[in-house]
N, C-alpha and C. Protein backbone atom coordinates (compact mmCIF):
# COMPACT_ATOMS: atom_id res chain seq x y z
N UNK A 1 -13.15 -8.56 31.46
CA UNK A 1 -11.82 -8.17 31.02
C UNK A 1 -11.85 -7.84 29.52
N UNK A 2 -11.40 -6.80 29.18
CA UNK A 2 -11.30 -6.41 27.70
C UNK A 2 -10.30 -7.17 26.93
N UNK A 3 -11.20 -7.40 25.76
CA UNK A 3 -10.01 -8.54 24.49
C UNK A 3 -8.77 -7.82 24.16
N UNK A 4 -7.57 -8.55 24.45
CA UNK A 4 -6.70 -8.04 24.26
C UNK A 4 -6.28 -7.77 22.50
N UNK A 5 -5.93 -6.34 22.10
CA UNK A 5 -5.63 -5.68 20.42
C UNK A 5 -4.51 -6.53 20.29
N UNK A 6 -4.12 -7.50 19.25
CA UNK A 6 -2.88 -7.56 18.41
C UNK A 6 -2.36 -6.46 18.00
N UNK A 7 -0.80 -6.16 18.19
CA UNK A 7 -0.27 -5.27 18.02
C UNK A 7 0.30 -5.60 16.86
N UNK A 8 1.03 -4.71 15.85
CA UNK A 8 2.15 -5.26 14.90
C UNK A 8 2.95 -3.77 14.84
N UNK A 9 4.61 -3.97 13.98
CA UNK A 9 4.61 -3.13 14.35
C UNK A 9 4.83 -2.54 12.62
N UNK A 10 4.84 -1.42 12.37
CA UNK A 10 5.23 -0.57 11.29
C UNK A 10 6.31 -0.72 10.60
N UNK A 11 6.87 -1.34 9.15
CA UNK A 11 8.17 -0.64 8.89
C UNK A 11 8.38 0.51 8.50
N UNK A 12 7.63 1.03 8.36
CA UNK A 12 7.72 2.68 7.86
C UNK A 12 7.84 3.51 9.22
N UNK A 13 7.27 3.59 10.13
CA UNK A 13 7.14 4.82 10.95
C UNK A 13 7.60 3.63 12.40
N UNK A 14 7.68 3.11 12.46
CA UNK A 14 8.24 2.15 13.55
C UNK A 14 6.97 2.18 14.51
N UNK A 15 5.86 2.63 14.79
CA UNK A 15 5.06 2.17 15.43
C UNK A 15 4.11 1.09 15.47
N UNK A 16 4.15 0.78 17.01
CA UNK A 16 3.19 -0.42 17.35
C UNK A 16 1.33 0.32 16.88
N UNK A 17 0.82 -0.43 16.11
CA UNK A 17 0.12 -0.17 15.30
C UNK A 17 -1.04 -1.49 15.39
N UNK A 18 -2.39 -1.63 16.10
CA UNK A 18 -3.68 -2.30 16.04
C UNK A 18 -3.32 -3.14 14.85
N UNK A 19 -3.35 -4.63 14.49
CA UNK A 19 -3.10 -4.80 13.70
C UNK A 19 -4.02 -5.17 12.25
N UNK A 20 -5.07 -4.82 12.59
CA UNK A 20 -6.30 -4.66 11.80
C UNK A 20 -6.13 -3.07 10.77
N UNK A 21 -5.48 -2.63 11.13
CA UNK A 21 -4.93 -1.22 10.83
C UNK A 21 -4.48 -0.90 9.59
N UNK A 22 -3.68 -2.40 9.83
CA UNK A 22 -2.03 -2.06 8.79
C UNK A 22 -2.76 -3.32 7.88
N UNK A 23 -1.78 -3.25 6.40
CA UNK A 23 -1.40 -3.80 5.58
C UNK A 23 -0.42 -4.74 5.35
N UNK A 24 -0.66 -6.18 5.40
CA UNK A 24 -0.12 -7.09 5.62
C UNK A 24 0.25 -7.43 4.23
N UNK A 25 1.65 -7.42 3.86
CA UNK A 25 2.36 -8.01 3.27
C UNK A 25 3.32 -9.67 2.98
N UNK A 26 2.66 -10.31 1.78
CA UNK A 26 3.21 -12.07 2.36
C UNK A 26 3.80 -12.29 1.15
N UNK A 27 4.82 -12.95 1.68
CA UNK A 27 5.85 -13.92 0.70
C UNK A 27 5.32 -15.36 0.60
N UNK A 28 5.21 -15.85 0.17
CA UNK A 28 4.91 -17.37 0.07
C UNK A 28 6.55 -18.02 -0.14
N UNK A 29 5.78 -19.26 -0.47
CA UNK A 29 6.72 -20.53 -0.70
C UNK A 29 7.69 -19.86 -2.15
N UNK A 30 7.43 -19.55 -2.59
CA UNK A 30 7.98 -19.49 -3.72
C UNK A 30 8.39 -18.23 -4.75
N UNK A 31 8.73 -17.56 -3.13
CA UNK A 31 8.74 -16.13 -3.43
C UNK A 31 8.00 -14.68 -3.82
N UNK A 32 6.96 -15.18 -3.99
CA UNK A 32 6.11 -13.89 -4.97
C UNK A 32 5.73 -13.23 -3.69
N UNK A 33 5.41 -12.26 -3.94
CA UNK A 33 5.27 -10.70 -2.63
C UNK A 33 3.72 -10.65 -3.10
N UNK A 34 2.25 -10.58 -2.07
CA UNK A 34 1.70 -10.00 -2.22
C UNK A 34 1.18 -9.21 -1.00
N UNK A 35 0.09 -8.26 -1.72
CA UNK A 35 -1.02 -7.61 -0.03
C UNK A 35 -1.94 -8.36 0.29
N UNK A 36 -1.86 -8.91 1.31
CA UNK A 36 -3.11 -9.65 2.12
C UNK A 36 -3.94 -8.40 2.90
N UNK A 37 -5.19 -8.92 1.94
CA UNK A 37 -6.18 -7.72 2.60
C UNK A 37 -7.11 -8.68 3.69
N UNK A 38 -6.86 -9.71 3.81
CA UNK A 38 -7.78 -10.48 5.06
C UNK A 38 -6.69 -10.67 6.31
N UNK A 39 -5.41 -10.67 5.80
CA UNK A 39 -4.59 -10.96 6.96
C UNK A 39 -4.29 -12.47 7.32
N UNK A 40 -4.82 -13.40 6.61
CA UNK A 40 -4.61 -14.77 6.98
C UNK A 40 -4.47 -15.51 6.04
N UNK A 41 -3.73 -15.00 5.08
CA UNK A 41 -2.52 -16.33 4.08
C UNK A 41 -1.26 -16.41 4.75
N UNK A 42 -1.51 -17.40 3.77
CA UNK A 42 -0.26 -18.56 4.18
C UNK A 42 1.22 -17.54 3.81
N UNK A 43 2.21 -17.27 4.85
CA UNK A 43 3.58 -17.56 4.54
C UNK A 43 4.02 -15.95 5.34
N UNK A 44 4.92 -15.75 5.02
CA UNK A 44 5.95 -14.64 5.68
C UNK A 44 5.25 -13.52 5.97
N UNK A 45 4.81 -12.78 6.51
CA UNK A 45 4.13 -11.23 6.64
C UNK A 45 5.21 -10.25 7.49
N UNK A 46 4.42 -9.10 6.74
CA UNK A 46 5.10 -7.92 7.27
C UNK A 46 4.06 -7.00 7.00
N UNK A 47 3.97 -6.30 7.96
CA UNK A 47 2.85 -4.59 8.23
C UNK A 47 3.46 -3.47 7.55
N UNK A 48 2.73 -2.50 7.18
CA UNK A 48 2.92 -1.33 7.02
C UNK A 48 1.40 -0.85 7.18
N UNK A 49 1.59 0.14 7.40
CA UNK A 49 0.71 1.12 7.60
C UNK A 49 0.04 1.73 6.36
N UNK A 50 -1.20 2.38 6.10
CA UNK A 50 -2.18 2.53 5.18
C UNK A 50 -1.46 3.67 4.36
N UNK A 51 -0.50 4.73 4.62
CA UNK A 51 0.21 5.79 4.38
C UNK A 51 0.81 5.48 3.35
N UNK A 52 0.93 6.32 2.07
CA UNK A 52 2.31 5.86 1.34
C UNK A 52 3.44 6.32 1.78
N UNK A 53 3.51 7.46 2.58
CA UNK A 53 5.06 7.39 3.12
C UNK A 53 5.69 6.66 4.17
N UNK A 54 4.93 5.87 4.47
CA UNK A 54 5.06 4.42 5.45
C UNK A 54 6.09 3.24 4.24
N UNK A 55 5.21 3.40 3.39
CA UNK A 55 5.83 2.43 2.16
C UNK A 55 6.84 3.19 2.13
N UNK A 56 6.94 4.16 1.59
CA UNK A 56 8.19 4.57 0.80
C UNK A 56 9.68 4.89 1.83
N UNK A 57 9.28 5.09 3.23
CA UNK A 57 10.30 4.94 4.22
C UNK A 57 10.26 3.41 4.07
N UNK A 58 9.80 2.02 3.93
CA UNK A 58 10.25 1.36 4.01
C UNK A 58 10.57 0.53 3.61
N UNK A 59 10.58 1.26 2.15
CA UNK A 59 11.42 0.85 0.77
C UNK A 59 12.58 1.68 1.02
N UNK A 60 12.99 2.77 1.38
CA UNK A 60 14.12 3.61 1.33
C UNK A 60 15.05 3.12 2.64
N UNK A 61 14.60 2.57 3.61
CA UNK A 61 15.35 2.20 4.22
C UNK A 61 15.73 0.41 4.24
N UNK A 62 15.06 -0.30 3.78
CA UNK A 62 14.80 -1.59 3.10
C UNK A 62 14.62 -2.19 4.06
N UNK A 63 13.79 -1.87 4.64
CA UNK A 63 12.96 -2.57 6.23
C UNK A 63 12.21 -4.05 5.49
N UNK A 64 11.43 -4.03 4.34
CA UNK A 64 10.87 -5.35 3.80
C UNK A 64 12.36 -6.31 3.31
N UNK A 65 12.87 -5.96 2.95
CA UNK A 65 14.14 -6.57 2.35
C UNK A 65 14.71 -7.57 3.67
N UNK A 66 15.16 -6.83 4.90
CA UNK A 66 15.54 -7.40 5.92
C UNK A 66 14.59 -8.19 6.46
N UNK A 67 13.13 -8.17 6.66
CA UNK A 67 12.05 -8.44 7.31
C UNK A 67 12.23 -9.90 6.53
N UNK A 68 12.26 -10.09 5.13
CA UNK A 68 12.10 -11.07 4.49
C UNK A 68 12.87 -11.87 3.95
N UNK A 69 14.28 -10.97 4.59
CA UNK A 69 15.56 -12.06 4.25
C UNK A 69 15.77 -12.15 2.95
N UNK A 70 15.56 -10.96 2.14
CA UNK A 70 16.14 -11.31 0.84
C UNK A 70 15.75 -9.85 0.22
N UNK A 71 16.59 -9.91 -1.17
CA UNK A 71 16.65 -8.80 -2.08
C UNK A 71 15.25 -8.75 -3.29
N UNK A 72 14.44 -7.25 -2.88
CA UNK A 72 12.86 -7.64 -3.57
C UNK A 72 13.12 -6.54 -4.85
N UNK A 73 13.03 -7.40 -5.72
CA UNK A 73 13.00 -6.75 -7.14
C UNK A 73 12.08 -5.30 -7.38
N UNK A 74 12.73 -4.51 -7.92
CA UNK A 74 11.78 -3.24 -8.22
C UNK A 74 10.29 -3.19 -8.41
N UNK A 75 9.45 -4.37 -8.99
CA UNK A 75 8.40 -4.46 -9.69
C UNK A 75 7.74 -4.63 -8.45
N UNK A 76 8.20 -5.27 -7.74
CA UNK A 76 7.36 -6.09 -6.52
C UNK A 76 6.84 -4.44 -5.54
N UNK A 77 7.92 -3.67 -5.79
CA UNK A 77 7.71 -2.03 -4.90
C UNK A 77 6.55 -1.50 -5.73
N UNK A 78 6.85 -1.56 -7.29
CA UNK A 78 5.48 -0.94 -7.91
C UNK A 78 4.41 -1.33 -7.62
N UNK A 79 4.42 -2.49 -7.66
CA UNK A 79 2.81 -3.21 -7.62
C UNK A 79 2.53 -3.16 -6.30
N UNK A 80 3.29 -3.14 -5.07
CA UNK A 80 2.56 -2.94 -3.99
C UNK A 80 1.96 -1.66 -3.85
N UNK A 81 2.82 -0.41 -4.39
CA UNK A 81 2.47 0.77 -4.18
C UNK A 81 1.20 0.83 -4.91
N UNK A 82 1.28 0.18 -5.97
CA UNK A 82 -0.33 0.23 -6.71
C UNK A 82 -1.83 -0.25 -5.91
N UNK A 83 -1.35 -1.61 -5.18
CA UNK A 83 -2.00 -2.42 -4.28
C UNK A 83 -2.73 -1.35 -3.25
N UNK A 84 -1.64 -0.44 -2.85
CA UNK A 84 -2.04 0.20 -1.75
C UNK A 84 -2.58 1.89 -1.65
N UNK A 85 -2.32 1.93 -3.28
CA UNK A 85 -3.67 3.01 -3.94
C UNK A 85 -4.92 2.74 -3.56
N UNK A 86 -4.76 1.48 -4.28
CA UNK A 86 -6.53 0.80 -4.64
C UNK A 86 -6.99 0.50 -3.47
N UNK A 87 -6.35 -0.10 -2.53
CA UNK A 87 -7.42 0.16 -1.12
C UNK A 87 -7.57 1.44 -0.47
N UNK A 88 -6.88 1.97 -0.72
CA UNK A 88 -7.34 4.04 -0.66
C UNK A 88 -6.50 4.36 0.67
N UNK A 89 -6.62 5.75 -0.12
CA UNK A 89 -5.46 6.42 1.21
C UNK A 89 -5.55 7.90 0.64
């Protein structure tokens, strides 16, 4: 029987998306936003997809905002968008 794929799904493009794929986004305890590039820290996650217009639909529609139950300061959008230069796209 074949191993079943973890799915996750997209806030940018709304698709169910391999979840080795996407870019895992975590809140911790104490608020700070980062990119988990292993996928297994500790605290809140949310996917997006490798695309920057994945990000930027889901900053424009504030899909992370809702996902995380709270209002994410401008800086936290820069630095991810930076985050998600540097692993290439």
């Amino acid at each position: 029987m074949a191993k079943k794929i973890p799915l996750r799904q997209c806030l940018g493009c709304q698709e169910m998306i391999a979840k080795k794929d996407l870019i895992r986004i975590v809140k911790d305890q104490e608020d700070h936003f980062t990119v988990d590039a292993t996928g297994k820290m500790n605290g809140r996650g949310a996917y997006v997809c490798r695309k920057q217009e994945c990000l930027k639909k889901a900053i424009k529609n504030k899909s992370l905002e809702r996902s995380f139950k709270m209002t994410i300061p401008a800086e936290v959008y820069e630095k991810l968008n930076k985050e998600l230069i540097e692993l290439g796209e």
